[in-house]
N, C-alpha and C. Protein backbone atom coordinates (compact mmCIF):
# COMPACT_ATOMS: atom_id res chain seq x y z
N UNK A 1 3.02 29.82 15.80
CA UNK A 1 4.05 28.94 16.35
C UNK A 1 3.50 27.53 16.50
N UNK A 2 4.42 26.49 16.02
CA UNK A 2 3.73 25.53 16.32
C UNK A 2 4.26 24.67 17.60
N UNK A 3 5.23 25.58 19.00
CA UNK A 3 5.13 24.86 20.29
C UNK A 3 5.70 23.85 19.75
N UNK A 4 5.01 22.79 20.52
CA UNK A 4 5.66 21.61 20.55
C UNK A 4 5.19 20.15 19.69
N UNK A 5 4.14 20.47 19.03
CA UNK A 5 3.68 20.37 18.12
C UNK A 5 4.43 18.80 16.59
N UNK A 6 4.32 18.08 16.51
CA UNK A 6 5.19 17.35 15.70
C UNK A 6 4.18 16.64 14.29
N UNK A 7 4.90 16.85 13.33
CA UNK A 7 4.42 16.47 11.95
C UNK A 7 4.97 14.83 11.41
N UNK A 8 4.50 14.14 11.72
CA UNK A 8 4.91 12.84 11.94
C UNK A 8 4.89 11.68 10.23
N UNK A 9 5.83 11.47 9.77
CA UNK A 9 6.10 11.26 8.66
C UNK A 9 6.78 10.04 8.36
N UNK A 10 5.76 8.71 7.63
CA UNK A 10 6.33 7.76 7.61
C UNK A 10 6.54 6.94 6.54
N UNK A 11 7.37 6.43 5.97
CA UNK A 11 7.84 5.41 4.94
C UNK A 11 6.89 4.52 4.73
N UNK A 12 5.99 4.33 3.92
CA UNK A 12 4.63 3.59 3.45
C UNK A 12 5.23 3.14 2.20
N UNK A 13 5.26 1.93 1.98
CA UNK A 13 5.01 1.33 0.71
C UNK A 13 4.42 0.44 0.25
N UNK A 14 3.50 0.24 -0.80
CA UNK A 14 2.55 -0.95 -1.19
C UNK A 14 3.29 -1.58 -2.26
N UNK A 15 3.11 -2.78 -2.45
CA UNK A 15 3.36 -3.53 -4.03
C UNK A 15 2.89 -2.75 -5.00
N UNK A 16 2.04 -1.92 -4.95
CA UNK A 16 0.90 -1.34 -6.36
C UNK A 16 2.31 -0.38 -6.89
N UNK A 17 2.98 0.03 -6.04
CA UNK A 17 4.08 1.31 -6.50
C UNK A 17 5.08 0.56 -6.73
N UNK A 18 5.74 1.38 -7.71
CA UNK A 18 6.76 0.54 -8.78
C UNK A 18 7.47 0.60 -8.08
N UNK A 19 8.58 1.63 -7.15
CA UNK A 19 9.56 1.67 -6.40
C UNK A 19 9.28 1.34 -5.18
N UNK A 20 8.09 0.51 -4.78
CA UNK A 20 7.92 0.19 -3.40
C UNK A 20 8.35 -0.88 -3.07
N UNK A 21 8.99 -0.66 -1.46
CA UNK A 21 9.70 -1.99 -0.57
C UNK A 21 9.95 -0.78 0.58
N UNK A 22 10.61 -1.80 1.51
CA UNK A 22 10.80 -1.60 2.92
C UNK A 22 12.54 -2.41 3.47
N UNK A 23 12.52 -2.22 4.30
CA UNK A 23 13.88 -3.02 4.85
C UNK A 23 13.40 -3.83 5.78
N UNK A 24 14.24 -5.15 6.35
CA UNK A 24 14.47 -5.74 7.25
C UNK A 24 15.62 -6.20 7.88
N UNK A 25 15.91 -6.78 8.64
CA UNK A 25 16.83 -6.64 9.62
C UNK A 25 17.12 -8.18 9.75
N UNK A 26 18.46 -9.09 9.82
CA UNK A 26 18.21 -10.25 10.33
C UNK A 26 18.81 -10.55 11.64
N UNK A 27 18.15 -10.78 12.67
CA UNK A 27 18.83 -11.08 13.68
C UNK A 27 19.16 -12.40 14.37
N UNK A 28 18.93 -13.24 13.51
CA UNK A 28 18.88 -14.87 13.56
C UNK A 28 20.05 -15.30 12.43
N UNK A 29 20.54 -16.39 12.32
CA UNK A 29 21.37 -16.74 10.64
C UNK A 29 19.88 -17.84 10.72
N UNK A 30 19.19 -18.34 11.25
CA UNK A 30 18.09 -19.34 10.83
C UNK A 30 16.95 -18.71 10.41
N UNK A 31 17.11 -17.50 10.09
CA UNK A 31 15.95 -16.89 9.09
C UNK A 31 14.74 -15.93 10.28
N UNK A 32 15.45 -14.90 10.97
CA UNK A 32 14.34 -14.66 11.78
C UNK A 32 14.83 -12.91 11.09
N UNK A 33 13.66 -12.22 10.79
CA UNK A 33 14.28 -10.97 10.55
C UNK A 33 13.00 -9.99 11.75
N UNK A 34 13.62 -8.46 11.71
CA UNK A 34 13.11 -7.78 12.33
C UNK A 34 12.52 -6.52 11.09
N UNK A 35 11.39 -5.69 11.28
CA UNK A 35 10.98 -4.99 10.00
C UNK A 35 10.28 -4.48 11.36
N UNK A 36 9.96 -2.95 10.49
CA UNK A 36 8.65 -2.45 10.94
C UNK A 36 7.18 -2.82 10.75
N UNK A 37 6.42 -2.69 11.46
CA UNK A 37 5.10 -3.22 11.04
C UNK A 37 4.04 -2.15 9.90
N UNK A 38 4.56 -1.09 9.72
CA UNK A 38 3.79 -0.56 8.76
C UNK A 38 4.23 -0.89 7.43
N UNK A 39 5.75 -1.45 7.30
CA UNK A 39 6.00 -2.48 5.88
C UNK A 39 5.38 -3.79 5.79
N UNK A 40 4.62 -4.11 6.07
CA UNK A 40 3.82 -4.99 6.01
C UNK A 40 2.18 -4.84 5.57
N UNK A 41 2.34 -3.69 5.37
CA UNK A 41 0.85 -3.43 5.13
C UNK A 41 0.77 -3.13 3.31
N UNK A 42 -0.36 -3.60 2.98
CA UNK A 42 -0.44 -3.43 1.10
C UNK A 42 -0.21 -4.90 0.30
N UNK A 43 -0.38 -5.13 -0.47
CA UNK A 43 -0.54 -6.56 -1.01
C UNK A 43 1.09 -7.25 -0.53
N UNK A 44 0.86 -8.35 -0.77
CA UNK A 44 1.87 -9.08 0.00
C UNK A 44 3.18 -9.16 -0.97
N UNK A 45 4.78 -9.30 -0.47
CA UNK A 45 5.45 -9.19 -1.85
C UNK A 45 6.14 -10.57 -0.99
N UNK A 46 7.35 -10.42 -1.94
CA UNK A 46 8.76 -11.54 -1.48
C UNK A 46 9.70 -10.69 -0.96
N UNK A 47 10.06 -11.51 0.37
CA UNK A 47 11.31 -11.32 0.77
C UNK A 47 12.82 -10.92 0.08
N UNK A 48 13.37 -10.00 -0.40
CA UNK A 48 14.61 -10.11 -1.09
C UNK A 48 15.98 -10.02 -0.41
N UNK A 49 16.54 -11.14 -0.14
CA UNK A 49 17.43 -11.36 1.03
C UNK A 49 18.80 -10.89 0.35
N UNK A 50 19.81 -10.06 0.34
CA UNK A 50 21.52 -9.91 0.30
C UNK A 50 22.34 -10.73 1.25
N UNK A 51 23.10 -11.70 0.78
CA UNK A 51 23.56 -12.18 1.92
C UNK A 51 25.25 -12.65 1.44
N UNK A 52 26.01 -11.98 1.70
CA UNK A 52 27.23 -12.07 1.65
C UNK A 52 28.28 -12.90 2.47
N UNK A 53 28.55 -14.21 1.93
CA UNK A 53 29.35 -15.19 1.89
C UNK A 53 30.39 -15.15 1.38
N UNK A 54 31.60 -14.76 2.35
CA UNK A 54 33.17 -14.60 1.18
C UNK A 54 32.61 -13.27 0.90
N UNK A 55 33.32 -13.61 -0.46
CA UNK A 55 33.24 -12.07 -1.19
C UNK A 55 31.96 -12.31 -2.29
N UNK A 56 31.03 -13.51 -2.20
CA UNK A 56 30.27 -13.31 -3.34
C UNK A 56 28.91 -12.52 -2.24
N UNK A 57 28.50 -11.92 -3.28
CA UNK A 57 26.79 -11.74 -3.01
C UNK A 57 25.70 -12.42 -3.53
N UNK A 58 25.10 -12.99 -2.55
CA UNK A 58 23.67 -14.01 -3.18
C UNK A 58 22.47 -13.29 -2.92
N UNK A 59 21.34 -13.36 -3.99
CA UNK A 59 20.37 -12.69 -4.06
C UNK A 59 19.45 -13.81 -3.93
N UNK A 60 18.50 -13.67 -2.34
CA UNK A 60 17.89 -14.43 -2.54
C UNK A 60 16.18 -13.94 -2.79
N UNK A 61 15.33 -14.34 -3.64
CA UNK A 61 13.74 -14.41 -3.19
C UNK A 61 12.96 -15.34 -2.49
N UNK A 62 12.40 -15.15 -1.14
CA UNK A 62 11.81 -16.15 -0.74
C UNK A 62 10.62 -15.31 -0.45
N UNK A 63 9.59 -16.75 0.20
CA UNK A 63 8.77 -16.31 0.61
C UNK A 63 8.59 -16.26 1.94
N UNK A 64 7.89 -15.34 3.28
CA UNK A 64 8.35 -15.11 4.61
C UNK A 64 6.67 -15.79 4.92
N UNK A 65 6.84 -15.42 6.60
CA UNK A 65 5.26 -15.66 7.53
C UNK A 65 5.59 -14.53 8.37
N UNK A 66 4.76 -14.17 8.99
CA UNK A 66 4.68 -13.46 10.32
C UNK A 66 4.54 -14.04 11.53
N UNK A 67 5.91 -13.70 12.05
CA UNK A 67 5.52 -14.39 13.58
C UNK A 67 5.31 -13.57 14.22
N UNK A 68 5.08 -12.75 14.35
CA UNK A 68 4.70 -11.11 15.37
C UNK A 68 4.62 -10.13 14.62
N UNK A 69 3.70 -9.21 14.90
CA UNK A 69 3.76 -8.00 14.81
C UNK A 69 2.68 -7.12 15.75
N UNK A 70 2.94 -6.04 15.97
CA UNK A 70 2.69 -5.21 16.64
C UNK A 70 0.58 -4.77 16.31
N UNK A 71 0.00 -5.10 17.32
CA UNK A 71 -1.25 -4.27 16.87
C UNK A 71 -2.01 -3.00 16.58
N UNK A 72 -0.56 -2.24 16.90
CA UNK A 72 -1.76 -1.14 16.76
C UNK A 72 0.13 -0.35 16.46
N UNK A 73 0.08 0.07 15.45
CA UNK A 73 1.55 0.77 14.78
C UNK A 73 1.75 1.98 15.37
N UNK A 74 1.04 2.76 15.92
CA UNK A 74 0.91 3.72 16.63
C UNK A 74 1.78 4.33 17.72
N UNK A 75 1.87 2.79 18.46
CA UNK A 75 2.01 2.55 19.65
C UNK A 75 3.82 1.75 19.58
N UNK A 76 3.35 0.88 18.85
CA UNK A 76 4.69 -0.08 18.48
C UNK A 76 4.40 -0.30 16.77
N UNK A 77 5.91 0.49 16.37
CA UNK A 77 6.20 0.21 15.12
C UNK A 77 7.05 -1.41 14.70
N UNK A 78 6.56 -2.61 15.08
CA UNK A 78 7.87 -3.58 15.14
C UNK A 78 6.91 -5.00 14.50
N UNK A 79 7.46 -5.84 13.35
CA UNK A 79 6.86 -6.61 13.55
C UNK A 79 8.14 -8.12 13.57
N UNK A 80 8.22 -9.30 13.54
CA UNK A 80 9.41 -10.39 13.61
C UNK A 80 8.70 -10.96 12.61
N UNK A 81 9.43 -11.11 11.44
CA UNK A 81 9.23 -12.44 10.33
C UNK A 81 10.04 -13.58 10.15
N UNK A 82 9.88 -14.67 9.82
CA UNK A 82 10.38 -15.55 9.47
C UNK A 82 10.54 -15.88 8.06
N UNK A 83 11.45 -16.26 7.22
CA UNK A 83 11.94 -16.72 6.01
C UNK A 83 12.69 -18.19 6.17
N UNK A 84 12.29 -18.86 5.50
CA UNK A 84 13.16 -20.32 5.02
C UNK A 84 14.54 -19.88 4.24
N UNK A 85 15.70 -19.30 5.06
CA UNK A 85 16.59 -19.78 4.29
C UNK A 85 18.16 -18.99 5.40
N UNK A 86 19.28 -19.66 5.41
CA UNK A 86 20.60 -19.81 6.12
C UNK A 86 21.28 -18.83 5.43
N UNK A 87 21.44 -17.77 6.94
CA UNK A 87 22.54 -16.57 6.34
C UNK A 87 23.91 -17.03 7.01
N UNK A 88 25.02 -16.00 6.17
CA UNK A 88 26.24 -15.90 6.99
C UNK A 88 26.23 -15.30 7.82
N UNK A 89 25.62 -14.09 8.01
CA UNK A 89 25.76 -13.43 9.27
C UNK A 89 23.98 -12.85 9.40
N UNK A 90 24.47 -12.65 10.63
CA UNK A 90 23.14 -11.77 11.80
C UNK A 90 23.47 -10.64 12.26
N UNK A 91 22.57 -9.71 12.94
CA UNK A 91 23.02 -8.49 13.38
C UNK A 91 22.88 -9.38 15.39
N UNK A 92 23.50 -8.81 15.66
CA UNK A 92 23.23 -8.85 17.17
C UNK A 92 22.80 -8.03 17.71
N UNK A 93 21.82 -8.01 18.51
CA UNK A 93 20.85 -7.01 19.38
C UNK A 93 21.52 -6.71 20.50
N UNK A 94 21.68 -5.15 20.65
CA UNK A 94 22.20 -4.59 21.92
C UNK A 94 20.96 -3.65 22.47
N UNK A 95 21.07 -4.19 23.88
CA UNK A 95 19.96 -3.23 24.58
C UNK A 95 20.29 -1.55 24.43
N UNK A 96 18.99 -0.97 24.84
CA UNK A 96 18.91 0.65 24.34
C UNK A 96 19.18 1.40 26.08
N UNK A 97 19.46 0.62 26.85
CA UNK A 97 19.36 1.45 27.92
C UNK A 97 20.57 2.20 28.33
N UNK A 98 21.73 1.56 27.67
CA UNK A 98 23.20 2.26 28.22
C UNK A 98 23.11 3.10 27.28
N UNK A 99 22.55 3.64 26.41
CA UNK A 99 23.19 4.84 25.03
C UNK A 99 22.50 6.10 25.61
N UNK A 100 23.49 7.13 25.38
CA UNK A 100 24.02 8.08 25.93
C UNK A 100 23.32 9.23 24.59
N UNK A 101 23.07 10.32 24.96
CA UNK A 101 22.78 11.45 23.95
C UNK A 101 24.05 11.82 23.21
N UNK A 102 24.38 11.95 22.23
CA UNK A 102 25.29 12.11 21.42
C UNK A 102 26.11 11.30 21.00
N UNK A 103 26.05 10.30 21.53
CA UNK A 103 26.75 9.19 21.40
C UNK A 103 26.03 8.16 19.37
N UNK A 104 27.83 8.35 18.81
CA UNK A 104 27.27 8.35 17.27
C UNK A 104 26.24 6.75 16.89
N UNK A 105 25.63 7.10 15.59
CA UNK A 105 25.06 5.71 15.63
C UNK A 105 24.66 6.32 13.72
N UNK A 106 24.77 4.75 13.31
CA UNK A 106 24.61 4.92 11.88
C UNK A 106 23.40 4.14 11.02
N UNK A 107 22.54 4.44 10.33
CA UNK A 107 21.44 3.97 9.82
C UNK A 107 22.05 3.04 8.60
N UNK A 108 20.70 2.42 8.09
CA UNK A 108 20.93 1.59 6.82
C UNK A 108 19.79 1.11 6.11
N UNK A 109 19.78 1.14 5.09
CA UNK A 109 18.46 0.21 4.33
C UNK A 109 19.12 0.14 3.05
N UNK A 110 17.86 0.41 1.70
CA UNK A 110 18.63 -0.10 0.99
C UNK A 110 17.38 0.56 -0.37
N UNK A 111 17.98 0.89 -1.28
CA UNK A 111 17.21 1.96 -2.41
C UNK A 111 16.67 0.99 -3.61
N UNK A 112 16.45 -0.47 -3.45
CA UNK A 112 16.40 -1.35 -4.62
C UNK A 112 17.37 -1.32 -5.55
N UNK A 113 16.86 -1.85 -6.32
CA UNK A 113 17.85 -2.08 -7.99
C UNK A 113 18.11 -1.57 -8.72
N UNK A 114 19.14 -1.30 -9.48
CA UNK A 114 19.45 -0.44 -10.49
C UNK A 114 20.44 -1.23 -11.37
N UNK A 115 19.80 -1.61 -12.13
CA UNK A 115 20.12 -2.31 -13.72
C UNK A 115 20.76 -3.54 -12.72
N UNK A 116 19.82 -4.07 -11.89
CA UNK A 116 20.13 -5.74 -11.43
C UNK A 116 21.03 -5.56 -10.60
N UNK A 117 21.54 -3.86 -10.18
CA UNK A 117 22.54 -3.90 -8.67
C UNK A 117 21.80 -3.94 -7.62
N UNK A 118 21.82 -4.49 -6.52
CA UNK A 118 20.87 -3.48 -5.47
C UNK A 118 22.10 -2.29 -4.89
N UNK A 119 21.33 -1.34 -4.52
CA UNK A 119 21.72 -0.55 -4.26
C UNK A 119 21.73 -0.40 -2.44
N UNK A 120 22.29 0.07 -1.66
CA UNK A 120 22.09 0.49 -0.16
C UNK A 120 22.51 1.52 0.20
N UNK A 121 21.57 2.15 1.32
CA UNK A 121 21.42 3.37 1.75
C UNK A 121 22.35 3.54 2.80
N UNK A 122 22.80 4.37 3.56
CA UNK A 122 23.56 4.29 4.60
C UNK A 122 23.73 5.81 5.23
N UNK A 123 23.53 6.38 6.42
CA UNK A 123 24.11 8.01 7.04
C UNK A 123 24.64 7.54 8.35
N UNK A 124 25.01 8.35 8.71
CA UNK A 124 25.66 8.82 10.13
C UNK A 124 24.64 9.88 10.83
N UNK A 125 25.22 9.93 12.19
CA UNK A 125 23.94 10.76 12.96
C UNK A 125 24.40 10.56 14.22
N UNK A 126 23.36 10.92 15.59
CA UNK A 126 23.91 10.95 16.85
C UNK A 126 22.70 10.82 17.58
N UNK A 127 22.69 9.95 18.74
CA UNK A 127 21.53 9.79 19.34
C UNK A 127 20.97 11.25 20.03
N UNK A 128 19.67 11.11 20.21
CA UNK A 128 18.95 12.58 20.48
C UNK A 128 18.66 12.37 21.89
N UNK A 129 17.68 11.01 22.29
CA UNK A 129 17.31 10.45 23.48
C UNK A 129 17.19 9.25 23.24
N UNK A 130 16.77 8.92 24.92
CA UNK A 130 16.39 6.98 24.53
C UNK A 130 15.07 7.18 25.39
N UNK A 131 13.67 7.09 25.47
CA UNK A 131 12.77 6.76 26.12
C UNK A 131 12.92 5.48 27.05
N UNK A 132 11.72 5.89 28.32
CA UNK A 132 12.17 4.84 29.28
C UNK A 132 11.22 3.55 28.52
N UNK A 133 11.72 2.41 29.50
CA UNK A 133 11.40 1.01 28.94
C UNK A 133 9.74 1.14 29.02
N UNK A 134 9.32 0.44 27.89
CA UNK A 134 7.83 0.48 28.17
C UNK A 134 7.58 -1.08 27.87
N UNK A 135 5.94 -1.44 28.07
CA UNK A 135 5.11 -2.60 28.12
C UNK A 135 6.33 -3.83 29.24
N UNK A 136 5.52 -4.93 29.42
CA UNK A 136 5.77 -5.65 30.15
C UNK A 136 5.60 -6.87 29.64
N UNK A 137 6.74 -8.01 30.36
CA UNK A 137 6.80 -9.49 29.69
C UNK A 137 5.68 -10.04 30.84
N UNK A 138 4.95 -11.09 30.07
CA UNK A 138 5.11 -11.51 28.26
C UNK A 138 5.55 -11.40 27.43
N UNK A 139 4.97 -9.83 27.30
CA UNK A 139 4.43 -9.13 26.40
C UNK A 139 5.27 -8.27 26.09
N UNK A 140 5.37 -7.41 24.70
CA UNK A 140 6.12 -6.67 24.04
C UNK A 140 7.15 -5.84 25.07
N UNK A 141 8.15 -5.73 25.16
CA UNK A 141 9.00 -4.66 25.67
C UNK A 141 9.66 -3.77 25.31
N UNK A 142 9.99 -2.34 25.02
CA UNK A 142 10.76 -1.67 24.12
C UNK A 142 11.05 -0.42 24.24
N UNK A 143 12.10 0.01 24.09
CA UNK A 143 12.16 1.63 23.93
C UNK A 143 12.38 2.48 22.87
N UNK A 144 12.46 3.81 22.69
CA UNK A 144 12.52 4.31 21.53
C UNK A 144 13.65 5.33 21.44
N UNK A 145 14.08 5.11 20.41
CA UNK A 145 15.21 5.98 20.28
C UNK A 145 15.56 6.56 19.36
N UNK A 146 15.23 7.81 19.64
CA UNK A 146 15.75 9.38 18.85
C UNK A 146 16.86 9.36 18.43
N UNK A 147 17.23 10.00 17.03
CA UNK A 147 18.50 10.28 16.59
C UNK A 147 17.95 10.91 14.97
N UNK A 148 19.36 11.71 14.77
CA UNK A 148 18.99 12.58 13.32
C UNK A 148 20.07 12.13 12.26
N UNK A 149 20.06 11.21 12.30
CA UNK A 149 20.58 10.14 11.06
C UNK A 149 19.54 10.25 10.19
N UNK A 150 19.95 10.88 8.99
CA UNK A 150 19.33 10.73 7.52
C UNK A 150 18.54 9.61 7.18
N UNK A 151 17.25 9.72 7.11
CA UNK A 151 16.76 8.17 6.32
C UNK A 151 16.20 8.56 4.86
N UNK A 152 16.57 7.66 4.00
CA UNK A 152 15.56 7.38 2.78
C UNK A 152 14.43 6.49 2.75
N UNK A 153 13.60 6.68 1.20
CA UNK A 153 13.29 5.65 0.94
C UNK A 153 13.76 4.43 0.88
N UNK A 154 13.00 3.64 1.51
CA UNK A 154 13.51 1.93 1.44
C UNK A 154 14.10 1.74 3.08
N UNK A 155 14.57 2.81 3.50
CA UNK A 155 15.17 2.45 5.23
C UNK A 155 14.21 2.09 6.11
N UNK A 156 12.67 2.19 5.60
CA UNK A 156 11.98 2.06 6.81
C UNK A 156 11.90 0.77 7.19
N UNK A 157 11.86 -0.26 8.53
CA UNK A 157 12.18 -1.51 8.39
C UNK A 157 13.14 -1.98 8.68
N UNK A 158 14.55 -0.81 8.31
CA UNK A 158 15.87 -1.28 8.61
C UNK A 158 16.65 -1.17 10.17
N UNK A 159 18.01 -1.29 10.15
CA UNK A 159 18.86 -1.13 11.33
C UNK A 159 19.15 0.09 11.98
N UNK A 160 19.18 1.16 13.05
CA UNK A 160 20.12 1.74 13.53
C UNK A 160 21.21 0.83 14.18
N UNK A 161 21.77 1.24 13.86
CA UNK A 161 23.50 0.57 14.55
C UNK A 161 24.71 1.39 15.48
N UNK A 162 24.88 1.03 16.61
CA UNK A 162 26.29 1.50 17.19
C UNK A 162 27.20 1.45 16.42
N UNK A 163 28.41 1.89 17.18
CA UNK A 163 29.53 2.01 16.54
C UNK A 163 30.64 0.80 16.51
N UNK A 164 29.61 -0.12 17.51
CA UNK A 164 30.08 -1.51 17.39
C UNK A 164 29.67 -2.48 16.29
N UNK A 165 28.93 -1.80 15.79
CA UNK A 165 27.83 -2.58 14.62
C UNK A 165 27.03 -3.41 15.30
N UNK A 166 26.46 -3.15 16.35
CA UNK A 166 25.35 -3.86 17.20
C UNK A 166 24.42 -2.78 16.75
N UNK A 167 23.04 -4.01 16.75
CA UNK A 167 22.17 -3.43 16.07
C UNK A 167 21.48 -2.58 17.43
N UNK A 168 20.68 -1.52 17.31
CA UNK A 168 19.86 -0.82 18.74
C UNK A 168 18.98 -1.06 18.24
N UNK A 169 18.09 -0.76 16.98
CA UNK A 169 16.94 -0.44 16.98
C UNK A 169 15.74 -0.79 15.24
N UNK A 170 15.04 -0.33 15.18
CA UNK A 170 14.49 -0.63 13.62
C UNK A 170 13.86 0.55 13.26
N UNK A 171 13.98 1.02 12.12
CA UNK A 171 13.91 2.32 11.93
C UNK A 171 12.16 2.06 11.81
N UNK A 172 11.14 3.31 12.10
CA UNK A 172 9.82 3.15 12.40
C UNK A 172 9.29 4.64 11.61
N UNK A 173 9.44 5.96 12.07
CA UNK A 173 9.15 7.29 11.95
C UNK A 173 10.37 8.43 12.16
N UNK A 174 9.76 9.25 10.78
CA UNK A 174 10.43 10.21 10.80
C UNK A 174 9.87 11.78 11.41
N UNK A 175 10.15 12.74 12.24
CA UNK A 175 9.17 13.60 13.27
C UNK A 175 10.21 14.52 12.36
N UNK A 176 9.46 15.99 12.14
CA UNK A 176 9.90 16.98 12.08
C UNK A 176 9.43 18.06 13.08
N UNK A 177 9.74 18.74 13.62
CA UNK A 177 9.51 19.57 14.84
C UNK A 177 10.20 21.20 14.61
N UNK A 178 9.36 22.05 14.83
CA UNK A 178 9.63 23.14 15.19
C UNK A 178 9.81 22.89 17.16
N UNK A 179 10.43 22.72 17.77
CA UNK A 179 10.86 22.92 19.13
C UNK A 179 11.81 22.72 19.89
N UNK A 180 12.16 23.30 20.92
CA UNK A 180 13.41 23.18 21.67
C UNK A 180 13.51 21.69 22.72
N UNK A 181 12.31 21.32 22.86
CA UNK A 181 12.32 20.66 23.70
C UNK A 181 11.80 19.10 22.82
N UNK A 182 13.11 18.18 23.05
CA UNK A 182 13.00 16.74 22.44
C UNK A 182 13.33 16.20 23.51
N UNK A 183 12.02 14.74 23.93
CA UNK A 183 12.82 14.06 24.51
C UNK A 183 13.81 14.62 26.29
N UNK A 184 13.12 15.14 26.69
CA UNK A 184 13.01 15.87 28.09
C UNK A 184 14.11 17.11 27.68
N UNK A 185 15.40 16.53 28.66
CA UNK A 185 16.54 17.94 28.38
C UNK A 185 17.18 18.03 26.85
N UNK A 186 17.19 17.02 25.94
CA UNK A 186 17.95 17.28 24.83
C UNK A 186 17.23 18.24 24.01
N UNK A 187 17.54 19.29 23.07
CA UNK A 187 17.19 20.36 22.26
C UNK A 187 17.21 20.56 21.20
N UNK A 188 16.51 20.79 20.82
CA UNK A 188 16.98 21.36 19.06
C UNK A 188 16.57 22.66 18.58
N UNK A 189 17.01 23.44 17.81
CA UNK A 189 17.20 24.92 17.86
C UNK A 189 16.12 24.87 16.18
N UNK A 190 14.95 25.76 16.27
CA UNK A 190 13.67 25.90 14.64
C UNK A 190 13.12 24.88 14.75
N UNK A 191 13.70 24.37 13.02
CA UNK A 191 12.95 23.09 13.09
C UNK A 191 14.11 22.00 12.72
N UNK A 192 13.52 21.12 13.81
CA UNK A 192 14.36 19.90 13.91
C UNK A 192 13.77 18.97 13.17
N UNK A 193 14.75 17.76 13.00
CA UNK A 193 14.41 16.42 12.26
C UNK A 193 14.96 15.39 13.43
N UNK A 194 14.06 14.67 13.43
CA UNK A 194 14.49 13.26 14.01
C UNK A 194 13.83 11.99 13.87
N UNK A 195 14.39 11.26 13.89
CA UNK A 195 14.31 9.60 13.76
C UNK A 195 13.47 8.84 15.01
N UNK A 196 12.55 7.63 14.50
CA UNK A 196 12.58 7.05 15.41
C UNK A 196 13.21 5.62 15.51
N UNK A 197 13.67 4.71 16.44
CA UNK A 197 14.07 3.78 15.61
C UNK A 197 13.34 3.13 17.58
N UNK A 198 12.70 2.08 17.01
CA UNK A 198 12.29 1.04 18.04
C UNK A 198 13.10 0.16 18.28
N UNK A 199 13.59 0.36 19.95
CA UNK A 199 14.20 -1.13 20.45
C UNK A 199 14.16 -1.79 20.94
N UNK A 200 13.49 -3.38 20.84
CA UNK A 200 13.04 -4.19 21.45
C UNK A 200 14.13 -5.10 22.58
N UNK A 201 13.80 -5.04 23.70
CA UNK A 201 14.10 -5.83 24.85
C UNK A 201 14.36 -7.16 24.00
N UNK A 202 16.29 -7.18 24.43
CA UNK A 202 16.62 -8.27 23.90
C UNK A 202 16.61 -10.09 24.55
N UNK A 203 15.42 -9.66 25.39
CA UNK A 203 15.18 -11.23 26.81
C UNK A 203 13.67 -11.51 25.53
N UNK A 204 13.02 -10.33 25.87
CA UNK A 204 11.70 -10.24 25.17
C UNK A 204 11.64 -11.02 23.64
N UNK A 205 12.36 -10.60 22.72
CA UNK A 205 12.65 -10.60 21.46
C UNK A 205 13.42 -12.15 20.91
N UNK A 206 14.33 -12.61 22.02
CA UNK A 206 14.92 -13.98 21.67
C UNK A 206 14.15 -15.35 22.39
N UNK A 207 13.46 -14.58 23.86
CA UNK A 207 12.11 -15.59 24.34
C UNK A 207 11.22 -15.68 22.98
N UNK A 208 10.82 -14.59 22.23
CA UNK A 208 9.83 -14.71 21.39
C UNK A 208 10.50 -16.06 19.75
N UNK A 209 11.37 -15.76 19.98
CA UNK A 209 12.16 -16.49 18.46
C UNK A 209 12.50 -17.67 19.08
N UNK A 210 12.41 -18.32 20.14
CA UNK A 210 12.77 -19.76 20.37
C UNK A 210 11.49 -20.11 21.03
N UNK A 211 10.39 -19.42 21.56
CA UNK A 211 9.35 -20.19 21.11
C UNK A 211 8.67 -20.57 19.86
N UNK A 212 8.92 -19.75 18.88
CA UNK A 212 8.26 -19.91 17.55
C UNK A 212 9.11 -21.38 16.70
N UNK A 213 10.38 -21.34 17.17
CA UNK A 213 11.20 -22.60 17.14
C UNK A 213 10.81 -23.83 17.15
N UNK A 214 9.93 -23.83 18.59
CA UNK A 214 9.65 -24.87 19.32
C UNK A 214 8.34 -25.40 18.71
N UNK A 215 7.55 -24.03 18.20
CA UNK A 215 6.04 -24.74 18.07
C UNK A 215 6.79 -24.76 16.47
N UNK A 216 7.32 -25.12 15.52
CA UNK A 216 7.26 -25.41 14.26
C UNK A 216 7.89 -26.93 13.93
């Protein structure tokens, strides 16, 4: 039996692999995105931005910086980049503390190209738990939140989303579990699958993007 036990499984991609990339998130229109910090690791690539104006789609390549990321991925899967360039829209950050267990929520990323389309990923799912708030300002703030929304390749990096289309979280790890016990009282019956998706304290996260403002 493997108890309580969890096999912890995560979306790695380097430039060296032909189908490798990651997702990001924009939560700024002045170019601030949100990603996980283990997409960041492996030779460095370009940003490939979708950004839908009207009804056209613009494909952009730029090149990004890092304004944060997390030291030790372990702990906190999250890093904030910056890109030079003006979207139509942003996701808006909703805090993780009002969401409720079962309460629906839908993933997203995106599978690359196919003959010059990009392609995007997308499931449905239901929150599992929300962990209590951890670290302290300054400094990083965040919680984590369970749910068994389908991810692919390419989602790691990307959005969980309410049903408001407010963004909660950034997708980080995928846990498979033989156990009943997730996340204190919520359950799952063999073996379960679940998501992690990190959500950063939205005081924390917009203090951090208008100082980086200030010093540029």
């Amino acid at each position: 039996s493997m108890g309580d036990e969890a096999l912890e499984l995560e979306f790695i991609f380097s430039g060296e692999m032909p189908s490798g990339h990651g997702s990001a998130v924009p939560v700024t229109r002045d170019g601030y995105f949100l990603t996980a910090s283990h997409c960041l690791e492996g030779p460095r690539s370009a940003l490939i931005v979708l950004d839908n104006r009207g009804r056209a789609l613009r494909v952009i390549k730029t090149d990004w910086r890092v304004v944060w990321r997390s030291p030790s991925k372990r702990k906190l899967d999250l890093a904030l980049i910056y890109a030079p360039v003006r979207l139509a829209r942003a996701f808006k950050l909703a805090g993780a503390e009002d969401l409720d267990t079962g309460e629906a929520v839908a993933s997203a990323g995106w599978s690359g190209f196919i003959g010059g389309t990009p392609m995007a990923s997308h499931a449905a799912g239901n929150v599992i738990g929300v962990s209590e708030k951890m670290g302290k300002l300054p400094g990083p703030v965040w919680r984590v939140v369970g749910h068994d929304s389908p991810l692919h390749p390419g989602d790691s990096g990307g959005p969980l989303i309410d049903w408001q289309g407010r963004l909660i979280g950034i997708h980080s790890l995928i846990r498979v579990r033989r156990s009943r016990l997730l996340f204190g009282s919520s359950s799952m019956k063999g073996m379960g699958y679940v998501g992690d998706a990190i959500a950063p304290d939205p005081e924390w996260l917009y203090g951090l993007i208008e100082a980086d403002r200030k010093s540029q």
